[in-house]
N, C-alpha and C. Protein backbone atom coordinates (compact mmCIF):
# COMPACT_ATOMS: atom_id res chain seq x y z
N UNK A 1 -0.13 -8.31 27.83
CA UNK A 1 -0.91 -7.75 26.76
C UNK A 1 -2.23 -8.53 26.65
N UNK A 2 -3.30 -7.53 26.55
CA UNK A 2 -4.38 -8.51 26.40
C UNK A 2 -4.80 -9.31 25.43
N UNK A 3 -5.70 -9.76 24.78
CA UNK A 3 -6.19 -10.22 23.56
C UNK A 3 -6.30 -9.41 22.72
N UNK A 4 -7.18 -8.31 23.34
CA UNK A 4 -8.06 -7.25 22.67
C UNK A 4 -6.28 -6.76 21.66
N UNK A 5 -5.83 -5.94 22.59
CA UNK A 5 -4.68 -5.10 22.26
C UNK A 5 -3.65 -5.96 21.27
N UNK A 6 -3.65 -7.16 21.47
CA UNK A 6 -3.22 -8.41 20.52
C UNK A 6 -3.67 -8.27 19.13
N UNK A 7 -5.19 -8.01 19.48
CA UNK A 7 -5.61 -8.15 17.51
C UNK A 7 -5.86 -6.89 17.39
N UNK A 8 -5.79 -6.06 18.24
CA UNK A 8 -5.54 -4.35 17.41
C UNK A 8 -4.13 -4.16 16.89
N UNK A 9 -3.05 -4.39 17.56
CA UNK A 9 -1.86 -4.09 16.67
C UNK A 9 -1.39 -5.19 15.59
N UNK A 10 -2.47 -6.61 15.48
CA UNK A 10 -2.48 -7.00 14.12
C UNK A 10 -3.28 -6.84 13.23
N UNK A 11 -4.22 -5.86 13.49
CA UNK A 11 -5.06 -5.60 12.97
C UNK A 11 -4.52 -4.43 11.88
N UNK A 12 -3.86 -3.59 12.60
CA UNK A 12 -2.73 -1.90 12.33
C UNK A 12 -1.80 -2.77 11.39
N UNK A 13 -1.21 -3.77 11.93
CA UNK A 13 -0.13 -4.31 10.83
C UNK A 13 -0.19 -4.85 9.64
N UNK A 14 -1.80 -5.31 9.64
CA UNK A 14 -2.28 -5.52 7.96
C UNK A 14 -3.51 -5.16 8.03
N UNK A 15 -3.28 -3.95 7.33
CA UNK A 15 -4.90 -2.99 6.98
C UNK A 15 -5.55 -3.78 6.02
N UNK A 16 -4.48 -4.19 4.47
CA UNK A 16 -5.58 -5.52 3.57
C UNK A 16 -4.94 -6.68 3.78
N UNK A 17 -5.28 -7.19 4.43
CA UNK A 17 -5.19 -8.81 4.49
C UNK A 17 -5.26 -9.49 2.82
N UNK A 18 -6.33 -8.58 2.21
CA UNK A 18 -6.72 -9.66 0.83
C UNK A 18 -5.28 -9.39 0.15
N UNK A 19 -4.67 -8.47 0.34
CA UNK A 19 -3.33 -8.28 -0.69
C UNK A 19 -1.81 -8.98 0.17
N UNK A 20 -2.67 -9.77 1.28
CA UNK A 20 -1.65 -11.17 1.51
C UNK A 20 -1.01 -10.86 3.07
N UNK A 21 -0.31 -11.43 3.58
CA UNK A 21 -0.35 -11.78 4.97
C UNK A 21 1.53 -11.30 5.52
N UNK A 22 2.34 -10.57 5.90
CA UNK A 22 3.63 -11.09 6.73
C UNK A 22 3.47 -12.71 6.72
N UNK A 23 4.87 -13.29 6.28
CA UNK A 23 5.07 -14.91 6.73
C UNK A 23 4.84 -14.83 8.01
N UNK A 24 5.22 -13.89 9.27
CA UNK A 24 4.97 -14.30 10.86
C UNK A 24 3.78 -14.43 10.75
N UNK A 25 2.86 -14.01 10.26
CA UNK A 25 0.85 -13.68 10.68
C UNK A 25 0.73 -15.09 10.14
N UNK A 26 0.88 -15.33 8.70
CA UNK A 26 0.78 -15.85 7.67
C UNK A 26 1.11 -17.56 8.63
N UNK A 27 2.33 -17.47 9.09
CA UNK A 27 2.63 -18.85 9.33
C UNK A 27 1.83 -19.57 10.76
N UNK A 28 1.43 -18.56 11.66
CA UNK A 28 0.77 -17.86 13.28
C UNK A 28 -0.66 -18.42 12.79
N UNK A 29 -1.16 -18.00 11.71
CA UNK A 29 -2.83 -18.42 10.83
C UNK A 29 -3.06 -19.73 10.55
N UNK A 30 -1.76 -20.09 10.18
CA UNK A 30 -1.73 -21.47 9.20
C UNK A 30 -1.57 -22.72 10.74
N UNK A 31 -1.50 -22.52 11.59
CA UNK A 31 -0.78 -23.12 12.62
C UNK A 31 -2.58 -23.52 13.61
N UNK A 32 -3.42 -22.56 13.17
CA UNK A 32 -4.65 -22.38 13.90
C UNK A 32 -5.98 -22.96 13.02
N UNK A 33 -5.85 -23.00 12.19
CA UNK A 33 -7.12 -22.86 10.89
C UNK A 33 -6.08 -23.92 9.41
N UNK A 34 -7.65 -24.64 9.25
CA UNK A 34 -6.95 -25.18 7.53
C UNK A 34 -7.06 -23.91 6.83
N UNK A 35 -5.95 -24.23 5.91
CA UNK A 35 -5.41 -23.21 4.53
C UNK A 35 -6.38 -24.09 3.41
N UNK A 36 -6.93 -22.66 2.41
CA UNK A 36 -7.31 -23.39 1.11
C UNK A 36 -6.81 -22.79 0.33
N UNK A 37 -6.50 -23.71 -0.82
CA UNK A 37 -5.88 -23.81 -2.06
C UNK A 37 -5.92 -23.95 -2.87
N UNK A 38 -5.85 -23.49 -4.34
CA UNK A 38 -5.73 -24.19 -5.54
C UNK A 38 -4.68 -24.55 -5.97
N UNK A 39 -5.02 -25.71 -6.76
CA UNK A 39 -3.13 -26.23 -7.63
C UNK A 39 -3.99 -26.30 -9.02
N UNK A 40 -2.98 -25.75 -9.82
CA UNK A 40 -3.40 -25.95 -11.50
C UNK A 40 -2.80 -27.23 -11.59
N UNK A 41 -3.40 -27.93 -12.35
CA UNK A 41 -3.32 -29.20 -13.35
C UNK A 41 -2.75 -28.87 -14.62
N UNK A 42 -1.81 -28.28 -15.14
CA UNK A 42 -1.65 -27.50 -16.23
C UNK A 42 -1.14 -28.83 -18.01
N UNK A 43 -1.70 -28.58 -18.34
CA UNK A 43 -1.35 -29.49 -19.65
C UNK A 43 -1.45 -28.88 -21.23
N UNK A 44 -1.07 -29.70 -22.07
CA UNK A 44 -1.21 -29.56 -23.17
C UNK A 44 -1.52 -30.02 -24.32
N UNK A 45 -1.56 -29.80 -25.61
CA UNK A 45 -1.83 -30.27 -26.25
C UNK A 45 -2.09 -32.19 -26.47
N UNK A 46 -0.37 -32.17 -26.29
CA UNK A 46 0.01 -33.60 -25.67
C UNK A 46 0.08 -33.98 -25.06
N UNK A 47 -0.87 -33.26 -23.87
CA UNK A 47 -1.37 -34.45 -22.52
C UNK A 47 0.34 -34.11 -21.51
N UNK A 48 1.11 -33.41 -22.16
CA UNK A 48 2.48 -33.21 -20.99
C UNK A 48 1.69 -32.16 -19.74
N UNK A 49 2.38 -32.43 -19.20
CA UNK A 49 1.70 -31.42 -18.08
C UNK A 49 3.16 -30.29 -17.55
N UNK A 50 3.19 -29.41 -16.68
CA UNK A 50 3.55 -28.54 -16.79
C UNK A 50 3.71 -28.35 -15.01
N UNK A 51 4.72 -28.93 -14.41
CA UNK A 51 5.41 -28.58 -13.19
C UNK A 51 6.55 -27.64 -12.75
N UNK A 52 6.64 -27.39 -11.48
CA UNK A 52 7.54 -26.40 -11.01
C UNK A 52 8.41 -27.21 -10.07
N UNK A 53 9.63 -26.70 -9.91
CA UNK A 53 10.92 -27.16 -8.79
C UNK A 53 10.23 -26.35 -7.55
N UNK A 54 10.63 -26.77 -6.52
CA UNK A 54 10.71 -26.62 -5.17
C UNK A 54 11.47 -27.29 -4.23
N UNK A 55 12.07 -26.39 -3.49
CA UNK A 55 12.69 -26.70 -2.70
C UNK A 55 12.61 -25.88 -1.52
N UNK A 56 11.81 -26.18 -0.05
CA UNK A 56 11.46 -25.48 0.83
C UNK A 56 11.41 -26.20 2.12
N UNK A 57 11.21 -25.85 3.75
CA UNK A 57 11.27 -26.60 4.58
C UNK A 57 10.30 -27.15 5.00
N UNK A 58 9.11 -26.65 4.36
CA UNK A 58 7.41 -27.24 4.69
C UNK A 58 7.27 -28.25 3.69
N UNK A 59 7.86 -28.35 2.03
CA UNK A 59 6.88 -29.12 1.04
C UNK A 59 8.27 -29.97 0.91
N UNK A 60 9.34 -29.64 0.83
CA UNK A 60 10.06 -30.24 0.88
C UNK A 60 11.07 -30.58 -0.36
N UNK A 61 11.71 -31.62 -1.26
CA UNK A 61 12.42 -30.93 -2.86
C UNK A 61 11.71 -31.98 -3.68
N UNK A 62 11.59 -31.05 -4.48
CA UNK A 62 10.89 -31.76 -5.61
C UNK A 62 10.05 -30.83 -6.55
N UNK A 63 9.12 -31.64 -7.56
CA UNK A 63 7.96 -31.24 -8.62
C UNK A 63 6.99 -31.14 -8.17
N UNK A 64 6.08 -30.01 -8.52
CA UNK A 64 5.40 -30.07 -7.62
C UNK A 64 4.45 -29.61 -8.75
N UNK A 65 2.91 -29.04 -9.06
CA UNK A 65 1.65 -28.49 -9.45
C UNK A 65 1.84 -27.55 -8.93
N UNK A 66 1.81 -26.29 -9.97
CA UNK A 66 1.76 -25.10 -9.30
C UNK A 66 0.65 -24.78 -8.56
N UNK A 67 0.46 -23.53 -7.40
CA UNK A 67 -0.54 -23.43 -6.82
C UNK A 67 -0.15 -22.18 -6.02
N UNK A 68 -1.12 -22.16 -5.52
CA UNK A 68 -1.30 -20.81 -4.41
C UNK A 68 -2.78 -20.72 -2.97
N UNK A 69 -2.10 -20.26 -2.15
CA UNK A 69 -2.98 -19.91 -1.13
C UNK A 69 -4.05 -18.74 -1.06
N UNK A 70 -5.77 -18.73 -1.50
CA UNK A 70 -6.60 -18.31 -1.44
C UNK A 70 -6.48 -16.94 -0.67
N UNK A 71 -6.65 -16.09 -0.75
CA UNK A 71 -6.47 -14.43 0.12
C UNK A 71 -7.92 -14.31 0.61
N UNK A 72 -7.95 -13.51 1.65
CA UNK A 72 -8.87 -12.68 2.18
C UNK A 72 -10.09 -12.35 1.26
N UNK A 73 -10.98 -12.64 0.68
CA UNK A 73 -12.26 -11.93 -0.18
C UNK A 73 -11.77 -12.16 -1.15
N UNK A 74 -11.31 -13.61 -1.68
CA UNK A 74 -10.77 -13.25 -2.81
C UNK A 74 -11.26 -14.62 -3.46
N UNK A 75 -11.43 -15.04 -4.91
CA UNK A 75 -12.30 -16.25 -5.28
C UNK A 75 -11.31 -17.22 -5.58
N UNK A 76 -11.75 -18.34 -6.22
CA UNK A 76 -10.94 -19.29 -6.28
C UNK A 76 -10.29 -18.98 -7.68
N UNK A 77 -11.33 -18.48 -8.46
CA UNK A 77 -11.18 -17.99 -10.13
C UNK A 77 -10.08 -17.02 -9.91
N UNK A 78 -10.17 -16.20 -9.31
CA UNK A 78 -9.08 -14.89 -9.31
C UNK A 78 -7.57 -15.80 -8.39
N UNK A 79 -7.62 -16.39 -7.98
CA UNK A 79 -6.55 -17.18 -7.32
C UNK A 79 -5.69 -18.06 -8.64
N UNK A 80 -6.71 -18.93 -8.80
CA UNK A 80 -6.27 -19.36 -10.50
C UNK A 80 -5.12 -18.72 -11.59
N UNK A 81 -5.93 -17.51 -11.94
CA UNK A 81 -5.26 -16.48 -12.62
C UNK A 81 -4.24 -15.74 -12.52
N UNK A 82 -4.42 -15.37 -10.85
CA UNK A 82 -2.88 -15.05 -9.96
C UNK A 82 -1.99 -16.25 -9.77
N UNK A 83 -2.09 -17.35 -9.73
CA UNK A 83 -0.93 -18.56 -9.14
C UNK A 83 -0.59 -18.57 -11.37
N UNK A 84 -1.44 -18.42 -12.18
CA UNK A 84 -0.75 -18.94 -13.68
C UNK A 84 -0.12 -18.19 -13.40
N UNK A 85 0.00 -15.99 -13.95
CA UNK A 85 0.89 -15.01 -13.39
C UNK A 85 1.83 -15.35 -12.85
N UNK A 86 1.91 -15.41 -11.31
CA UNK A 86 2.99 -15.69 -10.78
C UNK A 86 3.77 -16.75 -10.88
N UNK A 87 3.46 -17.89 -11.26
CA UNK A 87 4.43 -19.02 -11.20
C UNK A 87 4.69 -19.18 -12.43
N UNK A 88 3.87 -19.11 -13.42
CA UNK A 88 3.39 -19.31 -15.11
C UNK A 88 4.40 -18.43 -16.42
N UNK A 89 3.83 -17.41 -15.61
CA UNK A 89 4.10 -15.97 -16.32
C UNK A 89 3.33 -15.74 -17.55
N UNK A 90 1.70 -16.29 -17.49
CA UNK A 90 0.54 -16.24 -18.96
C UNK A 90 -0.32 -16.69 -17.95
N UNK A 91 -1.55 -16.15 -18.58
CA UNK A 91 -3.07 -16.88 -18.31
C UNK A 91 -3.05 -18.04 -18.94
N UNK A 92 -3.82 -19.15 -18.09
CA UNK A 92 -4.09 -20.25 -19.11
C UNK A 92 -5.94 -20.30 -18.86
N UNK A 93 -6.13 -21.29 -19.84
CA UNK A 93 -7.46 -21.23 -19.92
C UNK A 93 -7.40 -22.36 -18.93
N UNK A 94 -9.09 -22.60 -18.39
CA UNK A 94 -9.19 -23.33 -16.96
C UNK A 94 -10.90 -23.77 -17.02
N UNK A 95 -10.82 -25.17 -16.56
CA UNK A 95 -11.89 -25.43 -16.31
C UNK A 95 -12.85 -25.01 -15.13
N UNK A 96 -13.96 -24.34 -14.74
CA UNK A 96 -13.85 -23.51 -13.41
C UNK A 96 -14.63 -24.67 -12.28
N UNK A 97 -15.11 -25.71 -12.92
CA UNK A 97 -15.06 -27.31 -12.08
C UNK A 97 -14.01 -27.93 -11.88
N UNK A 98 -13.62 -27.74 -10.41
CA UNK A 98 -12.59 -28.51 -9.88
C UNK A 98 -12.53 -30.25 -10.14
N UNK A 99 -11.54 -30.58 -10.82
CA UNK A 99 -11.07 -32.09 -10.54
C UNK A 99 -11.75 -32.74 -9.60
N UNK A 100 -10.93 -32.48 -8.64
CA UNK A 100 -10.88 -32.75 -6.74
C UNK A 100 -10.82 -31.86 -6.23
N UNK A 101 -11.62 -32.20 -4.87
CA UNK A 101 -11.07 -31.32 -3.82
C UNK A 101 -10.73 -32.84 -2.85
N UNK A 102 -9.53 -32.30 -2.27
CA UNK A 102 -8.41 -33.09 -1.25
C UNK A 102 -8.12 -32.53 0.25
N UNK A 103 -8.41 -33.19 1.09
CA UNK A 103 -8.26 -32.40 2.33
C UNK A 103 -6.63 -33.27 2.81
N UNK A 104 -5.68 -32.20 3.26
CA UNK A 104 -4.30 -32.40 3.53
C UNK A 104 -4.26 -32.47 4.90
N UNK A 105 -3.57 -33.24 5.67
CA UNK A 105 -3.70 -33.16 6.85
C UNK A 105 -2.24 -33.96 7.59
N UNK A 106 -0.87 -32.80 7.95
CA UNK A 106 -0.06 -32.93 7.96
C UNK A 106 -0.05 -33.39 9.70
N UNK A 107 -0.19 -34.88 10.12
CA UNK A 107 -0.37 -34.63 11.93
C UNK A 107 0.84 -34.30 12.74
N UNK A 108 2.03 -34.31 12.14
CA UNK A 108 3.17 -34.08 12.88
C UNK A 108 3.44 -32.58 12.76
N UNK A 109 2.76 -31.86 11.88
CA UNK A 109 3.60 -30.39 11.38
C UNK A 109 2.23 -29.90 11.61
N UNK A 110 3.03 -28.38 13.31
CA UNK A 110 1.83 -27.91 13.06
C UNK A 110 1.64 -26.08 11.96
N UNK A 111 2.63 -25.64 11.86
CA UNK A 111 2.61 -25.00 10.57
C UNK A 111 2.55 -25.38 9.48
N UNK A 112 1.50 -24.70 8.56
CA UNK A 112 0.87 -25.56 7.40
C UNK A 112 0.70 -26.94 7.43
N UNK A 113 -0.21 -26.76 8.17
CA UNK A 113 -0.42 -28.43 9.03
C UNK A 113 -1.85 -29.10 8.14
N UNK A 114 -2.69 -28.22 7.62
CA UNK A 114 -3.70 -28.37 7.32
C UNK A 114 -4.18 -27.67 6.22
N UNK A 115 -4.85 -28.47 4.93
CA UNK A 115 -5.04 -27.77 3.72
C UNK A 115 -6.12 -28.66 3.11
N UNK A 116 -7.15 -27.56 2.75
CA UNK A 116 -8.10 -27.71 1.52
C UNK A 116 -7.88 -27.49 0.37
N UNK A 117 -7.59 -28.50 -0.52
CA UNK A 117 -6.75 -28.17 -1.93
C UNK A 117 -7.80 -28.55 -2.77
N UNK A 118 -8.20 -27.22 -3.73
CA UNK A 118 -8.69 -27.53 -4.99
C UNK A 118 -7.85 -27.92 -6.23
N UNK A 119 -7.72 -28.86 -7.16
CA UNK A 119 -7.24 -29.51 -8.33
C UNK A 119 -7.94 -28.97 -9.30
N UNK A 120 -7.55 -28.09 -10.22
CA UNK A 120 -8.15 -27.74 -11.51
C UNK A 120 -7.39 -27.91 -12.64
N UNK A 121 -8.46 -28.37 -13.91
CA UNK A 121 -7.29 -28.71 -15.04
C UNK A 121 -7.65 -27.48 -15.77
N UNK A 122 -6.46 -27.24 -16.57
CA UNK A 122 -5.85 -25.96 -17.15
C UNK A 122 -5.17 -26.67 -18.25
N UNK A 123 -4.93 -25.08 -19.08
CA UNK A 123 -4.67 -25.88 -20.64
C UNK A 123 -3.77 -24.38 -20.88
N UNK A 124 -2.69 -25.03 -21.61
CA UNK A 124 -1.72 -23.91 -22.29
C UNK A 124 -1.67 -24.77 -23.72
N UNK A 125 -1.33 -23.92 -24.60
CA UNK A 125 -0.84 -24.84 -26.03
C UNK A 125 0.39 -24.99 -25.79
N UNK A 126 0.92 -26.13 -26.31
CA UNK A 126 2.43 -26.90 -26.78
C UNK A 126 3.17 -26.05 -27.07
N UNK A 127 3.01 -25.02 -27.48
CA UNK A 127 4.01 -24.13 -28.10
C UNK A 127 4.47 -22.96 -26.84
N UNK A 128 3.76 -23.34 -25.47
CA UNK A 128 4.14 -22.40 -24.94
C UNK A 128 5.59 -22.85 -24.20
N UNK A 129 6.77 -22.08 -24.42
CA UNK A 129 8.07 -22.65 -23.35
C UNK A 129 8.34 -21.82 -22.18
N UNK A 130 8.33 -22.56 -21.08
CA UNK A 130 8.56 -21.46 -20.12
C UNK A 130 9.85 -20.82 -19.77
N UNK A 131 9.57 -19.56 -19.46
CA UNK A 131 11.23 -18.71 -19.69
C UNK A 131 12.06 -19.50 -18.60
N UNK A 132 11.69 -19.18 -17.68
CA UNK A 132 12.61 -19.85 -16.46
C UNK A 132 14.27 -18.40 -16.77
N UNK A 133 13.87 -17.42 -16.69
CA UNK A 133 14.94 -16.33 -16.79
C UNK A 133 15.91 -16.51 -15.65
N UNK A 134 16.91 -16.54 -15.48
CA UNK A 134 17.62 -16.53 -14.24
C UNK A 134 17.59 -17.93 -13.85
N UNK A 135 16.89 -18.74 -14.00
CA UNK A 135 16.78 -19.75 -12.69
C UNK A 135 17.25 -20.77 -13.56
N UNK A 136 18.38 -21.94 -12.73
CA UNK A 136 18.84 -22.91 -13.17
C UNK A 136 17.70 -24.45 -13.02
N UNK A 137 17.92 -25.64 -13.20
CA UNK A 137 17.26 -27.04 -13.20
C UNK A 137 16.55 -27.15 -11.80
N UNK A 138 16.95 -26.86 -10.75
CA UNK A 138 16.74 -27.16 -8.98
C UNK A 138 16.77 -25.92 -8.68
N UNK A 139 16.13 -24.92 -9.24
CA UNK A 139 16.15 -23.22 -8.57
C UNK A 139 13.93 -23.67 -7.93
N UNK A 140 14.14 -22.79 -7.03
CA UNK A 140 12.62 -22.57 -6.87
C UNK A 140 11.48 -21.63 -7.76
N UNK A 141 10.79 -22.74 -8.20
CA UNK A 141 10.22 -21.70 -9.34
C UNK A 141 10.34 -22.69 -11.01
N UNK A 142 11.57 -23.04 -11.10
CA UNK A 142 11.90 -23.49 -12.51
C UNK A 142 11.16 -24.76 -12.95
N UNK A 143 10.08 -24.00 -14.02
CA UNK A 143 9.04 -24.79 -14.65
C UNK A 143 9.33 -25.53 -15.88
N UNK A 144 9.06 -26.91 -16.12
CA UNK A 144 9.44 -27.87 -16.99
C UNK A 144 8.51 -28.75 -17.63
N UNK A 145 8.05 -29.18 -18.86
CA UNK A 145 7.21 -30.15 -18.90
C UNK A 145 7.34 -31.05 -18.85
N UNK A 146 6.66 -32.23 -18.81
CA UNK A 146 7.01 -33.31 -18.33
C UNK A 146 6.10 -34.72 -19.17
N UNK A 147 6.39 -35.97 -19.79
CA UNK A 147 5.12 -36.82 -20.07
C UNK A 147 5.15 -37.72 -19.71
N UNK A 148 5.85 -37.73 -18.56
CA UNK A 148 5.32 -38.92 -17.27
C UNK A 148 5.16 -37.91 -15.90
N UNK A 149 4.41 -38.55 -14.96
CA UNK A 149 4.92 -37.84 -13.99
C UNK A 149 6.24 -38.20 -12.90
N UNK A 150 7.35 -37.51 -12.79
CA UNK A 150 8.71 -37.82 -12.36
C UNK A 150 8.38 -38.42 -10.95
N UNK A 151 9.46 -39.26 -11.16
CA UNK A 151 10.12 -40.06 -9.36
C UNK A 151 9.85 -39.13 -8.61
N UNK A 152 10.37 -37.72 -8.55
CA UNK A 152 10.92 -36.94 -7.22
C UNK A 152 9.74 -35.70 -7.33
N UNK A 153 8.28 -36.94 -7.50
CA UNK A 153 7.15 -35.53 -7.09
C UNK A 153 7.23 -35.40 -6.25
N UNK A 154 6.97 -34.07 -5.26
CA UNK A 154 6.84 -33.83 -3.81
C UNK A 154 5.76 -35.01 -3.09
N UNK A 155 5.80 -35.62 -2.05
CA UNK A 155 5.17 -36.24 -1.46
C UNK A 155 3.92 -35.64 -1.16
N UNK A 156 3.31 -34.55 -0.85
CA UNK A 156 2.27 -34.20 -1.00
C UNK A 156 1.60 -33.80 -2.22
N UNK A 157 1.93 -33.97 -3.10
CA UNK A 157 1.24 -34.10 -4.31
C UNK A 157 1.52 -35.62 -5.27
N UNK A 158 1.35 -36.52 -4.26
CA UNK A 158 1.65 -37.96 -4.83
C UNK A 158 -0.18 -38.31 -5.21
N UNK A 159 -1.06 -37.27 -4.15
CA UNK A 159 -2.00 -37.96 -4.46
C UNK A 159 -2.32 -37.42 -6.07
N UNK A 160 -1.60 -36.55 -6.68
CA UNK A 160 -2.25 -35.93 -7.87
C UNK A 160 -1.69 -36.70 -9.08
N UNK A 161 -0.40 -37.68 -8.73
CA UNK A 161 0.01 -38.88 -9.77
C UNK A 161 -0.82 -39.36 -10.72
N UNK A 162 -1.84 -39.72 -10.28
CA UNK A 162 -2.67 -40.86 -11.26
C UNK A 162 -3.54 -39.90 -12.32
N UNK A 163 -3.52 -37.94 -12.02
CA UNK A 163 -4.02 -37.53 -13.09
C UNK A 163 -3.08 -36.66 -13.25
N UNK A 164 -1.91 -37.04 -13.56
CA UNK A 164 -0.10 -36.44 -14.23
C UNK A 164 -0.14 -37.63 -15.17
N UNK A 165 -0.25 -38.83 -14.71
CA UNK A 165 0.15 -40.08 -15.69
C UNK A 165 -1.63 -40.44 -16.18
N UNK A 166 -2.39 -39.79 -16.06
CA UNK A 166 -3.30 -40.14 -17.04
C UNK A 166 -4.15 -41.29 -16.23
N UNK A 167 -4.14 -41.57 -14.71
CA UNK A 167 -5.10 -42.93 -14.37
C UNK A 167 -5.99 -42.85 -13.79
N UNK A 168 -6.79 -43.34 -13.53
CA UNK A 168 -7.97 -43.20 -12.50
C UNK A 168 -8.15 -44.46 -11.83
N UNK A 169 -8.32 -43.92 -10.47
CA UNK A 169 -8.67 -44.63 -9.50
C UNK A 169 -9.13 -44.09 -7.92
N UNK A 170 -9.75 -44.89 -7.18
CA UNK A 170 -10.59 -44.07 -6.18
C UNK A 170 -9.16 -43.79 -5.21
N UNK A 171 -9.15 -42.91 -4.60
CA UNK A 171 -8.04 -42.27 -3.51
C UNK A 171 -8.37 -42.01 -2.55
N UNK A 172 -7.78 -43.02 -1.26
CA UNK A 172 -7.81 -41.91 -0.13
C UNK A 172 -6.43 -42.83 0.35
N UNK A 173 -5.31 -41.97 0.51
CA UNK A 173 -4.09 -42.34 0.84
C UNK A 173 -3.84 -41.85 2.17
N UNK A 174 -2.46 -42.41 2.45
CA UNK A 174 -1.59 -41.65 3.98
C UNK A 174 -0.45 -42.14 3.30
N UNK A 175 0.27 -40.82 3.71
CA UNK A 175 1.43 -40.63 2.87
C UNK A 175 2.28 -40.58 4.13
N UNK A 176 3.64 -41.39 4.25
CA UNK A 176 4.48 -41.62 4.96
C UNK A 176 3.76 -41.85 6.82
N UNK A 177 4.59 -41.33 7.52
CA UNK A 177 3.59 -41.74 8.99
C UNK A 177 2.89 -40.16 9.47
N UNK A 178 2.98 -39.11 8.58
CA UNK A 178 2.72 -37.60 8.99
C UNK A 178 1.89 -36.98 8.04
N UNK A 179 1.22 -37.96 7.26
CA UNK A 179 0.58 -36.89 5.94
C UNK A 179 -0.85 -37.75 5.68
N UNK A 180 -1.69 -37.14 5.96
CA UNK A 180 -3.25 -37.73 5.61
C UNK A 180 -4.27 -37.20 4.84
N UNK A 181 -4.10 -37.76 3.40
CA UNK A 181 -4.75 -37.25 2.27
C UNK A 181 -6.02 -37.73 2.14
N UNK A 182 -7.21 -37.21 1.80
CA UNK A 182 -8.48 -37.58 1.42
C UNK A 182 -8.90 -36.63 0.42
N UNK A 183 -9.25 -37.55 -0.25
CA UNK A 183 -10.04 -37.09 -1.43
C UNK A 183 -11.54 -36.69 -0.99
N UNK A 184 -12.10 -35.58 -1.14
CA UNK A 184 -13.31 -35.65 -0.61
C UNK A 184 -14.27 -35.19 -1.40
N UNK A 185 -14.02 -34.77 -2.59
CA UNK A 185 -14.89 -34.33 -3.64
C UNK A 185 -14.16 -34.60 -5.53
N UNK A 186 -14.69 -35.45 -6.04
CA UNK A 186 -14.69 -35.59 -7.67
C UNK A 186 -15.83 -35.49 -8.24
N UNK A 187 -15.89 -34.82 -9.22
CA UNK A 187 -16.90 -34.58 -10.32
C UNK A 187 -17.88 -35.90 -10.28
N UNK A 188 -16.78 -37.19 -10.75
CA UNK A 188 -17.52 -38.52 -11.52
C UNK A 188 -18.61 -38.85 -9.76
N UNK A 189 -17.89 -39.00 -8.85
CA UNK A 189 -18.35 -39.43 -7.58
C UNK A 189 -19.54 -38.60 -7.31
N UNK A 190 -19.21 -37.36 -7.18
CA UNK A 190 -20.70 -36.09 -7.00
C UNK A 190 -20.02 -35.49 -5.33
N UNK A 191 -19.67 -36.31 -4.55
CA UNK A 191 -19.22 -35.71 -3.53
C UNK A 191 -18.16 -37.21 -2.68
């Protein structure tokens, strides 16, 4: 099969790309090209912040910042709004200046091997509880607040610790012998 005939019948197999990808394309993309991202920072009144369970074979088990992968023609603002929705189940209000931006760089894994992650802080009031319908303590999905940030954050979001627990300090980490985090953009810094 040639090339050509290669990206015509993936071309036939997703007419909108912007309304999201097959995991085969999806994982085939991610394996070739960095992924970008947003993760909400979600908090409240009282400074608790507002995480999700996961448990998967790429991120691995744990708490994690909700988030989502950027679509086809699609903005970072409208990504925002879709990852509260889907993971959230409410709009929250949002600062539309990113925190950070963090470049992920997984060298042993080459699916979702590579990620541009935007950090945005977001605000729900205290009074909001999340349903968590169906889903037990360790289900995927089941959102909790929190006013520390827990032991068993996912390792790729260790670099987002120090603004879960409220600290500041300059970042550029490597996380275990397979994970290479850089911070490459904060507000206070400029770039």
């Amino acid at each position: 099969m040639s090339v050509e005939t290669a990206l015509s019948t993936l071309t036939n197999a997703v007419p909108d790309p912007s309304a999201g990808l097959p995991d085969e394309i999806f994982y085939y993309i991610s394996s070739m090209t960095p992924l970008v991202n947003v993760d909400l920072l979600i908090k409240d009144d009282n400074e608790r912040v507002l995480l999700s369970w996961r448990d998967d074979q790429y991120a691995g088990r744990g708490w994690h910042i909700p988030g989502g992968i950027v679509r086809f023609k699609e903005t970072l603002e409208s990504r925002i709004e879709k990852v509260a929705m889907n993971e959230v189940g409410r709009t929250v209000n949002y600062d539309p200046i990113p925190v950070e931006i963090n470049q992920m760089i997984h060298r042993t894994r080459d699916i979702r091997g590579h990620f541009l992650s935007f950090l945005y802080r977001c605000h729900l009031p205290a009074s909001f509880i999340p349903l968590n319908t169906g889903l037990m303590a360790e289900d995927n999905g089941y959102l909790a607040w929190h006013d520390r940030c827990p032991r068993n954050l996912l390792p790729v979001h260790e670099v987002y610790r120090r603004h879960i627990d409220r600290l500041v300090s300059e970042q550029k980490t490597i996380l275990a012998d397979d994970v290479v985090i850089a911070t490459v953009f904060t507000p206070e810094r400029g770039s």
